[in-house]
C-alpha atoms as a PDB file:
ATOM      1  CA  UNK A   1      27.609 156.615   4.924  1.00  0.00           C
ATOM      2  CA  UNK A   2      29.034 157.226   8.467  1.00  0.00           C
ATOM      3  CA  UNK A   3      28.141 159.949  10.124  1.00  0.00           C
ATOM      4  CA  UNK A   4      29.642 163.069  12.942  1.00  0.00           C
ATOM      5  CA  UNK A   5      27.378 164.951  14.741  1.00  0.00           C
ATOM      6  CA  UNK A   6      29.205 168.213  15.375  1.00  0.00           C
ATOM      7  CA  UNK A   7      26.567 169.501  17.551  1.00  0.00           C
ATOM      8  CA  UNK A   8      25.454 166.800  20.565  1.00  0.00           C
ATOM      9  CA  UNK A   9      25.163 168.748  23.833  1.00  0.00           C
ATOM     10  CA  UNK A  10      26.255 167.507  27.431  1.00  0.00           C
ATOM     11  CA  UNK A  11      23.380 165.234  28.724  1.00  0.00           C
ATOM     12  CA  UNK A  12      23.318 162.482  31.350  1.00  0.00           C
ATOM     13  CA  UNK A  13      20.997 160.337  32.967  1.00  0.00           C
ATOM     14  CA  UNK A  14      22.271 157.903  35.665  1.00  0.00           C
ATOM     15  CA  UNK A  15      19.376 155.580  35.412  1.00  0.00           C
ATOM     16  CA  UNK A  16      20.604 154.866  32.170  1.00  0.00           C
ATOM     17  CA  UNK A  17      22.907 151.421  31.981  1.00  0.00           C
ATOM     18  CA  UNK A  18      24.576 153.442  29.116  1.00  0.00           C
ATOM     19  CA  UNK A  19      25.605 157.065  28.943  1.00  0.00           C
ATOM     20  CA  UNK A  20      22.948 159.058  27.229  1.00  0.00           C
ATOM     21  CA  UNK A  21      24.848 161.011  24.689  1.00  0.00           C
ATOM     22  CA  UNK A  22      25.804 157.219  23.299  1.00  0.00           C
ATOM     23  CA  UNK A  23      22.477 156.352  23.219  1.00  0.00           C
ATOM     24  CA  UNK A  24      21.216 158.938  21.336  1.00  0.00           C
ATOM     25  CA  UNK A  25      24.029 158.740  18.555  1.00  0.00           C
ATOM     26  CA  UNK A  26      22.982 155.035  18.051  1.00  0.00           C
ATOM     27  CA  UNK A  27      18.779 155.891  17.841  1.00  0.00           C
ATOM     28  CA  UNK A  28      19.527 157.997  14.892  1.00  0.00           C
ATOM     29  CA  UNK A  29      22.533 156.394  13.412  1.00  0.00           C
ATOM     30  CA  UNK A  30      26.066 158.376  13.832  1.00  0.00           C
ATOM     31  CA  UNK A  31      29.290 157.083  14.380  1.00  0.00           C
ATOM     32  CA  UNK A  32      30.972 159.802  16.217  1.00  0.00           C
ATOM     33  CA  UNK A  33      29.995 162.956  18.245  1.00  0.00           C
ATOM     34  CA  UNK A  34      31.533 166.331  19.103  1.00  0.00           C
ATOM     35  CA  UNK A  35      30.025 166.766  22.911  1.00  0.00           C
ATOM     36  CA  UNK A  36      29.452 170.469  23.395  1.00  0.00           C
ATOM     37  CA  UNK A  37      30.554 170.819  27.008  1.00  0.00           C
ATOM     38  CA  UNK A  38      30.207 173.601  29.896  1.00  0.00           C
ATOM     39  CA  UNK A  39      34.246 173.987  31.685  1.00  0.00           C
ATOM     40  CA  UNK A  40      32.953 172.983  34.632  1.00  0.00           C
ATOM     41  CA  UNK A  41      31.861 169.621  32.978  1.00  0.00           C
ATOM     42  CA  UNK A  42      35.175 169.200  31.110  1.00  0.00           C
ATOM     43  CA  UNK A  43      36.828 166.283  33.918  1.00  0.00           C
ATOM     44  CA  UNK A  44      33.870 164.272  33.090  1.00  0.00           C
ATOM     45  CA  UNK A  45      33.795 165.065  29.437  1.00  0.00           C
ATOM     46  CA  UNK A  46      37.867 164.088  29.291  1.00  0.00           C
ATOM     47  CA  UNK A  47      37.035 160.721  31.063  1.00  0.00           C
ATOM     48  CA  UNK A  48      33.901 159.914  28.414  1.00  0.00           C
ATOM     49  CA  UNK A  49      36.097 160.805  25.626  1.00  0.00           C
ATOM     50  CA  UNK A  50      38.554 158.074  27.245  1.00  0.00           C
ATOM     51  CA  UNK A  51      36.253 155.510  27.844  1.00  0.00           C
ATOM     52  CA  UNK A  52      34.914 155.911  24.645  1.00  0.00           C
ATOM     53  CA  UNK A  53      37.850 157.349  21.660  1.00  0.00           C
ATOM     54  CA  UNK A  54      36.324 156.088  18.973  1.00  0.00           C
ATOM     55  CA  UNK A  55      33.087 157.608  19.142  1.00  0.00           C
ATOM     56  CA  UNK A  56      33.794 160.715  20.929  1.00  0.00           C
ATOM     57  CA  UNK A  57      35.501 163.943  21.490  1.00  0.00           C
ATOM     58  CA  UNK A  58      34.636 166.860  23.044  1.00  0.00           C
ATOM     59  CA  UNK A  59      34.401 170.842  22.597  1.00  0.00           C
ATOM     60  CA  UNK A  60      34.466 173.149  25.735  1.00  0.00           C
ATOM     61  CA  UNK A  61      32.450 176.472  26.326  1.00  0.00           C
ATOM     62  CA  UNK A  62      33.373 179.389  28.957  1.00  0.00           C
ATOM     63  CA  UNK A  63      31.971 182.182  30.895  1.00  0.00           C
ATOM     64  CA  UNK A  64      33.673 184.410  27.911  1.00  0.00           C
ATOM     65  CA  UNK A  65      32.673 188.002  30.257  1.00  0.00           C
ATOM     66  CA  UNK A  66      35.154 186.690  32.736  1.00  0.00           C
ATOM     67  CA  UNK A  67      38.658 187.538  33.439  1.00  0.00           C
ATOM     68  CA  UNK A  68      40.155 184.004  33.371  1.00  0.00           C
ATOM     69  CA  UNK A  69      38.337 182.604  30.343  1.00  0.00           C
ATOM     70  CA  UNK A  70      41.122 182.539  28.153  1.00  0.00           C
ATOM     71  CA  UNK A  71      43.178 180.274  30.742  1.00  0.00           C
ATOM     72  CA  UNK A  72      40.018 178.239  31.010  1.00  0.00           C
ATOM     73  CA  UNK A  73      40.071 177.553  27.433  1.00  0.00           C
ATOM     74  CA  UNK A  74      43.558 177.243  27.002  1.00  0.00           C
ATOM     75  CA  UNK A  75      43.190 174.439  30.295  1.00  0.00           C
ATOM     76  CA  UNK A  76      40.638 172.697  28.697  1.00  0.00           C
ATOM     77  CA  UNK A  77      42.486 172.548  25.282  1.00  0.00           C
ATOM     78  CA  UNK A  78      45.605 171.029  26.968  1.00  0.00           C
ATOM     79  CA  UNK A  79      43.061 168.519  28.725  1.00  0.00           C
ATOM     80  CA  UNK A  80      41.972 167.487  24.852  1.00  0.00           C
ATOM     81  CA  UNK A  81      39.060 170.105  23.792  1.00  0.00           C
ATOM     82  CA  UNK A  82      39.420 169.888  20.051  1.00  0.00           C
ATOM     83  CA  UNK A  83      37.199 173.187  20.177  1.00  0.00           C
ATOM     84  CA  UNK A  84      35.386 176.396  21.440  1.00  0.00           C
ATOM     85  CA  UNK A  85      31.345 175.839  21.639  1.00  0.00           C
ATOM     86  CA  UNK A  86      29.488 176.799  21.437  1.00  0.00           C
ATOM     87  CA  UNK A  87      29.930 180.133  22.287  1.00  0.00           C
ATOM     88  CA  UNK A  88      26.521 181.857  23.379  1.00  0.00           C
ATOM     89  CA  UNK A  89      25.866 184.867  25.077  1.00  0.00           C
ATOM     90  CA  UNK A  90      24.735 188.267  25.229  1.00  0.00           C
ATOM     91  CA  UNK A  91      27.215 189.862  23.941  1.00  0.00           C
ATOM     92  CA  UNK A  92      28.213 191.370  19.724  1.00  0.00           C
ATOM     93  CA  UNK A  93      29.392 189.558  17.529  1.00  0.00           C
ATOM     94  CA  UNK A  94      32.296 191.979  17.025  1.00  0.00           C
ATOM     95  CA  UNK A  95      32.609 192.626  20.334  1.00  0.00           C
ATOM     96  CA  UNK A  96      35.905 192.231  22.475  1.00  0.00           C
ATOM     97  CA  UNK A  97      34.423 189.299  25.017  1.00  0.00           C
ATOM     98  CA  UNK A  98      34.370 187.371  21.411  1.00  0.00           C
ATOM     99  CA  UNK A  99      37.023 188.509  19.735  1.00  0.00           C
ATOM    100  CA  UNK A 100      39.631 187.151  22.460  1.00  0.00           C
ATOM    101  CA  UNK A 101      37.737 183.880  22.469  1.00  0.00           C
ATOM    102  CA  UNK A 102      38.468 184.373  18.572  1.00  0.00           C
ATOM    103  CA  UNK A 103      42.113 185.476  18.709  1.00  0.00           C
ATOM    104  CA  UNK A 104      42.883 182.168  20.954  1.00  0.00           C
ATOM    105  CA  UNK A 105      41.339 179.230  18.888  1.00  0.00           C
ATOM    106  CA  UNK A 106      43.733 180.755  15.814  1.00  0.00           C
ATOM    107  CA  UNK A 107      46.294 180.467  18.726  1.00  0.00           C
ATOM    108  CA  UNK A 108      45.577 177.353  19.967  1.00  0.00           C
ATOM    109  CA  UNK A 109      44.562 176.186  16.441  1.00  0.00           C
ATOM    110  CA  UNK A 110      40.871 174.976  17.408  1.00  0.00           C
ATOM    111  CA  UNK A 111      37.667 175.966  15.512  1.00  0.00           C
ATOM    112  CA  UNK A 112      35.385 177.991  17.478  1.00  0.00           C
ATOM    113  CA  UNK A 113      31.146 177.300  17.238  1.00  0.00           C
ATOM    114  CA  UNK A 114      29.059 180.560  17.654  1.00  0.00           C
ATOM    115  CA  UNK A 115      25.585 180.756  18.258  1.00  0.00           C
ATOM    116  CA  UNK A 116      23.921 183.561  16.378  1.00  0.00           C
ATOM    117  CA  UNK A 117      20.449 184.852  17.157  1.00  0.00           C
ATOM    118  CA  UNK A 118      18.892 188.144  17.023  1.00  0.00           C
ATOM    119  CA  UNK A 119      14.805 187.255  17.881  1.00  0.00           C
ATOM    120  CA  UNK A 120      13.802 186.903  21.103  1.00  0.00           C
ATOM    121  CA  UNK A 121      12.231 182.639  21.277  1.00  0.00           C
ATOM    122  CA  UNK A 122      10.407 183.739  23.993  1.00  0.00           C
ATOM    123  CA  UNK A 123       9.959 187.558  26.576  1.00  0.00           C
ATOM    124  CA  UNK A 124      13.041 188.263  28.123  1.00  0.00           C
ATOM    125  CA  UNK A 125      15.153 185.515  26.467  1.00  0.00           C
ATOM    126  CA  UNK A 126      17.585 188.138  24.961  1.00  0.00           C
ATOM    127  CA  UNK A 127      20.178 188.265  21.512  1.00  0.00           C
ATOM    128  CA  UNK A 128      23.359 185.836  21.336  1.00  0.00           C
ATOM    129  CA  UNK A 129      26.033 186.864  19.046  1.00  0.00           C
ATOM    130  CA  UNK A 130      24.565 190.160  17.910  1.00  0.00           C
ATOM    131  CA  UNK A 131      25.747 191.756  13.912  1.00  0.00           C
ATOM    132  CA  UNK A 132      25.951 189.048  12.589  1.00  0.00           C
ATOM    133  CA  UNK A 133      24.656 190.734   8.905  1.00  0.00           C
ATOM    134  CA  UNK A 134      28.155 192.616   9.738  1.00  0.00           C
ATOM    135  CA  UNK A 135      30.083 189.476  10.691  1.00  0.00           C
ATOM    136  CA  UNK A 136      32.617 189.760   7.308  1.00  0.00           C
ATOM    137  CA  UNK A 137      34.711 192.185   9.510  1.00  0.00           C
ATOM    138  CA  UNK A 138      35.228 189.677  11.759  1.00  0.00           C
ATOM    139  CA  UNK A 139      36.202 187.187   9.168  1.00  0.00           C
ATOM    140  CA  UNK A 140      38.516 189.486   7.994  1.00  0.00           C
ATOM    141  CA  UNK A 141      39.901 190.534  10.988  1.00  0.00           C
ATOM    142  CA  UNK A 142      40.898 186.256  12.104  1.00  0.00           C
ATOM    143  CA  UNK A 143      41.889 184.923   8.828  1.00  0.00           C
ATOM    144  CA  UNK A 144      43.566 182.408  11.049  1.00  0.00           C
ATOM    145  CA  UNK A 145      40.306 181.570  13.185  1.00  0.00           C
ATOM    146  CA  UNK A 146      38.262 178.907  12.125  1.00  0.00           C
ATOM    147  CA  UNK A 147      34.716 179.657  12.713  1.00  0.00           C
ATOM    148  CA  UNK A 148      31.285 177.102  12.839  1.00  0.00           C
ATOM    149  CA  UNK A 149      28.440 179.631  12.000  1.00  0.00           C
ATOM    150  CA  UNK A 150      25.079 178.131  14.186  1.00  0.00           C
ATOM    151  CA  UNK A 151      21.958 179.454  14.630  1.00  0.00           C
ATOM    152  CA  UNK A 152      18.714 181.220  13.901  1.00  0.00           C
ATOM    153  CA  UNK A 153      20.304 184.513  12.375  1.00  0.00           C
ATOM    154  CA  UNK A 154      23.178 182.520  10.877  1.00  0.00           C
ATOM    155  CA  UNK A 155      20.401 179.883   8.784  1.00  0.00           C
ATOM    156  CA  UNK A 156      17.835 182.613   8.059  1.00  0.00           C
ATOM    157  CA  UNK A 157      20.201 185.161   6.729  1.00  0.00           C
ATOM    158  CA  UNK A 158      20.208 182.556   3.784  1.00  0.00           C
ATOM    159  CA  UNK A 159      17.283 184.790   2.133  1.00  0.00           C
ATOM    160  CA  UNK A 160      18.678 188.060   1.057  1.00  0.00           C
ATOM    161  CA  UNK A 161      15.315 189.867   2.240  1.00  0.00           C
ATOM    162  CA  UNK A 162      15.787 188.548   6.019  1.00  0.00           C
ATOM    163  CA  UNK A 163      15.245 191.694   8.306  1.00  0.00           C
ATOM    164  CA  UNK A 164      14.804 190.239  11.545  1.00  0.00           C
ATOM    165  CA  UNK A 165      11.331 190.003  11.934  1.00  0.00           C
ATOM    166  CA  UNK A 166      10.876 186.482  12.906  1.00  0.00           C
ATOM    167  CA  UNK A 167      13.298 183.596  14.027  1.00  0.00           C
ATOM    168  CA  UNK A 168      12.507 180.999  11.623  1.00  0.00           C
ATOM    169  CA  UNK A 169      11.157 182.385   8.632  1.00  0.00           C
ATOM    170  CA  UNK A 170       9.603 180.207   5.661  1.00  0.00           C
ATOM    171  CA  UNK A 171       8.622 180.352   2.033  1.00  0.00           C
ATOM    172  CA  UNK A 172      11.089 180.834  -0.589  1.00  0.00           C
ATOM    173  CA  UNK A 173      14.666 181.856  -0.351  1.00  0.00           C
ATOM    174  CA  UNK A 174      15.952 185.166  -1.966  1.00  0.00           C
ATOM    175  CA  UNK A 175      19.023 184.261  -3.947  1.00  0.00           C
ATOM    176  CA  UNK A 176      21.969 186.310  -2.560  1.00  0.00           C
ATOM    177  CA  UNK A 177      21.605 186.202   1.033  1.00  0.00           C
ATOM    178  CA  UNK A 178      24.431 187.299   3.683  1.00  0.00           C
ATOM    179  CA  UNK A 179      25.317 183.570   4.759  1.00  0.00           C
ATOM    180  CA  UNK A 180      25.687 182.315   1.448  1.00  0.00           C
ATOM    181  CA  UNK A 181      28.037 184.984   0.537  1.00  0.00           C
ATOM    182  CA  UNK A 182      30.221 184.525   3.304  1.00  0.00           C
ATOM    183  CA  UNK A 183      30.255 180.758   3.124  1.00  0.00           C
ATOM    184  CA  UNK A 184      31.480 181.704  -0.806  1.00  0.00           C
ATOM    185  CA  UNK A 185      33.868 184.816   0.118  1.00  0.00           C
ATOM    186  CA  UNK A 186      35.398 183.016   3.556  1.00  0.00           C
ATOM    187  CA  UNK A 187      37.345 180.155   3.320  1.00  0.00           C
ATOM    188  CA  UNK A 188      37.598 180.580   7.195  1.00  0.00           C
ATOM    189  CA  UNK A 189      33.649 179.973   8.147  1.00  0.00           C
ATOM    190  CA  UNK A 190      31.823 176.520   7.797  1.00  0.00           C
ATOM    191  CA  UNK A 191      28.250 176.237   8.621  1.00  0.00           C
ATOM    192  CA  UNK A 192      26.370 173.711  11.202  1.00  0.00           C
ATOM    193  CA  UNK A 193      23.398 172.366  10.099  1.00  0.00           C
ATOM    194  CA  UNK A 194      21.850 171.418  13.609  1.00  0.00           C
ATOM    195  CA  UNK A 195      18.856 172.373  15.604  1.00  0.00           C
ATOM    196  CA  UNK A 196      15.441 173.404  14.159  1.00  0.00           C
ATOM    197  CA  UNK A 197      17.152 176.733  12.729  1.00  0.00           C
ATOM    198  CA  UNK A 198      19.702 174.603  10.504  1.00  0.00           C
ATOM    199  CA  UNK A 199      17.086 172.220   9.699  1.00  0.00           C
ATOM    200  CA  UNK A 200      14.279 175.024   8.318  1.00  0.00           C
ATOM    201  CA  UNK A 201      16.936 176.524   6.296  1.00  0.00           C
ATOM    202  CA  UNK A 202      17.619 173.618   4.761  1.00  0.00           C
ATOM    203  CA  UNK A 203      13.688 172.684   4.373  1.00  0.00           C
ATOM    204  CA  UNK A 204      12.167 175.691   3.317  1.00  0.00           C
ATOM    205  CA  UNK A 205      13.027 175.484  -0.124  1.00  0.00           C
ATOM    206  CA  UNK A 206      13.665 172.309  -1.422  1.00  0.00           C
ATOM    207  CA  UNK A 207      15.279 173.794  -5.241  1.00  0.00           C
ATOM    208  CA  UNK A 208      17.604 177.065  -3.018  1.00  0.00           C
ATOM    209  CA  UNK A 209      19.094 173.794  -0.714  1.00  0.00           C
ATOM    210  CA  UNK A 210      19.404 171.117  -3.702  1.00  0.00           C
ATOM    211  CA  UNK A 211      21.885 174.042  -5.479  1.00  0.00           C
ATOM    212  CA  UNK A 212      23.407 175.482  -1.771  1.00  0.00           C
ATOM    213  CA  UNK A 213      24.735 171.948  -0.440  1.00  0.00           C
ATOM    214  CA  UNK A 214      26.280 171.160  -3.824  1.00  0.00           C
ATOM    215  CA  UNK A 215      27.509 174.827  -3.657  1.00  0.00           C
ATOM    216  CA  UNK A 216      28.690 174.670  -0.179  1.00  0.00           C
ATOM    217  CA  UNK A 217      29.575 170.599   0.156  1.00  0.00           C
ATOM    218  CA  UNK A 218      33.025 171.127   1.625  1.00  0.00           C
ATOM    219  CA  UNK A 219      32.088 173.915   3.899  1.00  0.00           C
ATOM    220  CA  UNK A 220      29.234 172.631   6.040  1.00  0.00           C
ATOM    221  CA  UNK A 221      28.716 169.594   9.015  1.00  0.00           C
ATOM    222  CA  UNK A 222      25.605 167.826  10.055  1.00  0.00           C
ATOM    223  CA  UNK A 223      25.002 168.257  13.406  1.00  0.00           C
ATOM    224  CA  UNK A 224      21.856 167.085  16.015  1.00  0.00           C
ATOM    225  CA  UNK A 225      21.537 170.125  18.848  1.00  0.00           C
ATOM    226  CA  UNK A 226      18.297 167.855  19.521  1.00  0.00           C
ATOM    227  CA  UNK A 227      16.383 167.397  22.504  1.00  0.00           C
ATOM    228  CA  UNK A 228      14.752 163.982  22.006  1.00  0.00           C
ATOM    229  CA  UNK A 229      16.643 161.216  24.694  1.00  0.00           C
ATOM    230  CA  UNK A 230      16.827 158.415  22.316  1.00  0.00           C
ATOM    231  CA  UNK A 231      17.724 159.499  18.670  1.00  0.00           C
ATOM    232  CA  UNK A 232      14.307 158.674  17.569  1.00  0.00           C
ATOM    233  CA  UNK A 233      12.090 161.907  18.854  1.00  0.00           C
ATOM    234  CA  UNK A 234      10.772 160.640  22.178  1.00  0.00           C
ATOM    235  CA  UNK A 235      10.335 163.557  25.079  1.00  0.00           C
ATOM    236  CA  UNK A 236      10.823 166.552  22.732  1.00  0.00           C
ATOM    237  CA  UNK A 237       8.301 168.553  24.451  1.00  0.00           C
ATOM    238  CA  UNK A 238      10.870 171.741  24.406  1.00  0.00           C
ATOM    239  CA  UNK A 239      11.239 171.079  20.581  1.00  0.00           C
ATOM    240  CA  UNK A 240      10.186 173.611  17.988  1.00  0.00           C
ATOM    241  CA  UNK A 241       6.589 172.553  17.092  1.00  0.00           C
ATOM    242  CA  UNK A 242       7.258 171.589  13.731  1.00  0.00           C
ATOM    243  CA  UNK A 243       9.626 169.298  15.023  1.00  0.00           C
ATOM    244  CA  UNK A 244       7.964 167.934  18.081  1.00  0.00           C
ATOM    245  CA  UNK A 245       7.494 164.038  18.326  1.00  0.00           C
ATOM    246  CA  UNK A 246      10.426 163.913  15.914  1.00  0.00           C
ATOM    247  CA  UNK A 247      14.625 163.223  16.204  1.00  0.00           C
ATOM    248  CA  UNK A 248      16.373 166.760  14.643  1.00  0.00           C
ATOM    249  CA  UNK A 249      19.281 164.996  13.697  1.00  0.00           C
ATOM    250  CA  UNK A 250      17.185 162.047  12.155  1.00  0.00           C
ATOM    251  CA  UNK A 251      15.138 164.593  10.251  1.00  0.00           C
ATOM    252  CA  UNK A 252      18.175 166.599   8.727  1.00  0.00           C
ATOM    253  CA  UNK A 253      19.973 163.634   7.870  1.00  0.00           C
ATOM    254  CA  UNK A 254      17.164 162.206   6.043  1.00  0.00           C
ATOM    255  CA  UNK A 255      16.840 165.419   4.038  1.00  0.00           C
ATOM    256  CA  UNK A 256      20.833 165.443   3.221  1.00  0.00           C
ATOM    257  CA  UNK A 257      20.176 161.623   1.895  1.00  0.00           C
ATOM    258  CA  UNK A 258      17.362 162.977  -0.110  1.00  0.00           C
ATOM    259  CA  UNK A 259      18.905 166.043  -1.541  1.00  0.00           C
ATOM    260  CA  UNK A 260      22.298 164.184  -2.094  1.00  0.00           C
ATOM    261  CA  UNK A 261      21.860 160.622  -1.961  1.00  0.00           C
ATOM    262  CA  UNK A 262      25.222 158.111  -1.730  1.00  0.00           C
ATOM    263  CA  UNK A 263      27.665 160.688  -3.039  1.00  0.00           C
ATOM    264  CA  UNK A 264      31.213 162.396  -2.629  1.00  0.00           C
ATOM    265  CA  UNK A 265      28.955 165.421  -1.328  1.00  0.00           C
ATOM    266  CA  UNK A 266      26.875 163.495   1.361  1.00  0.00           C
ATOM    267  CA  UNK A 267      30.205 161.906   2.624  1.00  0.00           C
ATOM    268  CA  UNK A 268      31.755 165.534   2.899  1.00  0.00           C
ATOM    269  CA  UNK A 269      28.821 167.080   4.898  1.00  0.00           C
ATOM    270  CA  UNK A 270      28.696 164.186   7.175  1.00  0.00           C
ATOM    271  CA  UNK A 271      31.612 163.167   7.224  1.00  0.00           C
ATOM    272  CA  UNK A 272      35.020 164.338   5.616  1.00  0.00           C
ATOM    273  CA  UNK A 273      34.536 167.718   6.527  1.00  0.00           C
ATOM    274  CA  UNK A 274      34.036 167.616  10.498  1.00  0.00           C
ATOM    275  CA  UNK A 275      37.000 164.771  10.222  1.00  0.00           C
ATOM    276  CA  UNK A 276      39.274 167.524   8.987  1.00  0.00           C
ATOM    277  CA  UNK A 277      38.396 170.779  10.803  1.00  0.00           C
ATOM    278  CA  UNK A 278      38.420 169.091  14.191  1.00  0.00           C
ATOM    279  CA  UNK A 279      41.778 166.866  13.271  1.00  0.00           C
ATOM    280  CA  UNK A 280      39.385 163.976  14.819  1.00  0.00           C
ATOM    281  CA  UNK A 281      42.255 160.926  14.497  1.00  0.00           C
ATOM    282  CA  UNK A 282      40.971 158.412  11.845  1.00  0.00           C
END
């Protein structure tokens, strides 16, 4: 089954005789990448993309506090951004830094990535995306907008008795949580499965995910957000500790496989789905 990652951040290493985003899509097996990519990046992310169409395209991410970030966007777009993301920063949800970020992808027709996380990681680290148990509002309010729901709060507001007291909780999931309902009420929000936080909510228990990714097949994307170099976990000393020594995206992909094995499904989440949102040319 081929496979997107939706989720492979900016990363380069000159000593490398191939470009490192490349080389860890080929360690743990996908065909094509969306690389999530600072504006100030976006020259060199337009002349990747061109050395390398069939493999990659590329998202763009601004300063959204600032006065000219809607002409950044709109610049970047125009330069071949197929997307906002992802979008993190210390601002609400709700808020009106967001909400023009929001108002422009309908605009500019692009799907927009936010990062949602209310517990601190570490002291001082500070909330990303704040409200998001509120977030419907929002969804209601861009019907148009096409939003990728990331993150701690987004993947552990999959148990309905999530409060906010840690960032990756475990154990059981509570039928009826906040994400779930949205992902079944929105047909405007589709849900990233990357990083450690997209991984444990698919992990934690085994029966809630078999049912939710049947449930949910044509609304979510695999993605990596992993910090190993070379697609098979080497130097993921900043990874979570249940995933250290290991490859994120090789670890959620093997637990899609298992949960869905060679079927329409499997081909949706990794494939079809991403294909379609960001109009990635076949």
């Amino acid at each position: 089954v081929p496979g997107i990652d939706i989720h492979l951040h900016w990363r380069e290493d000159l000593r490398l005789p191939r470009h490192a985003n490349l080389i860890h899509m080929e360690g743990c097996g996908v065909n094509r990448a969306v690389l999530l990519t600072r504006s100030e990046a976006a020259p060199h992310a337009a002349s990747i993309v061109a050395k390398h169409p069939h493999h990659i395209i590329w998202s763009v991410s601004a300063d959204i506090t600032k006065p000219n970030a809607e002409a950044v966007f709109t610049e970047a777009v125009k330069r071949g951004a197929r997307a906002f993301g992802e979008l993190k920063f210390h601002v609400a949800a709700d808020g009106p830094e967001l909400r023009r970020a929001y108002a422009l992808a309908a605009d500019l027709n692009v799907p927009v990535l936010v990062h949602f996380k209310e517990v601190d990681h570490f002291h001082g680290e500070g909330k990303w995306s704040t409200g998001f148990k509120h977030f419907a509002s929002v969804l209601k309010a861009f019907p148009k907008t096409k939003f990728v729901g990331h993150a701690d709060a987004f993947w552990a507001n999959l148990s309905a008795d999530y409060h906010e007291e840690t960032d990756y909780p475990t154990g059981p999931i509570k039928r009826g949580g906040i994400t779930d309902k949205l992902l079944s009420d929105f047909p405007n929000l589709y849900g990233d499965l990357s990083a450690n936080s997209g991984n444990n909510g698919l992990s934690r228990d085994p029966e809630f995910t078999h049912d939710f990714l049947r449930r949910h097949q044509s609304k979510l994307m695999f993605g990596s957000d992993c910090p190993c170099t070379d697609g098979r976990g080497a130097n993921t000393e900043r990874a979570a500790k249940r995933l250290q020594g290991k490859c994120v995206a090789r670890e959620t992909l093997t637990l899609l496989h298992t949960h869905l094995k060679v079927t329409p499904a499997l081909r949706k989440i990794t494939w079809d789905n991403a294909h379609q949102l960001y109009r990635i040319p076949a």
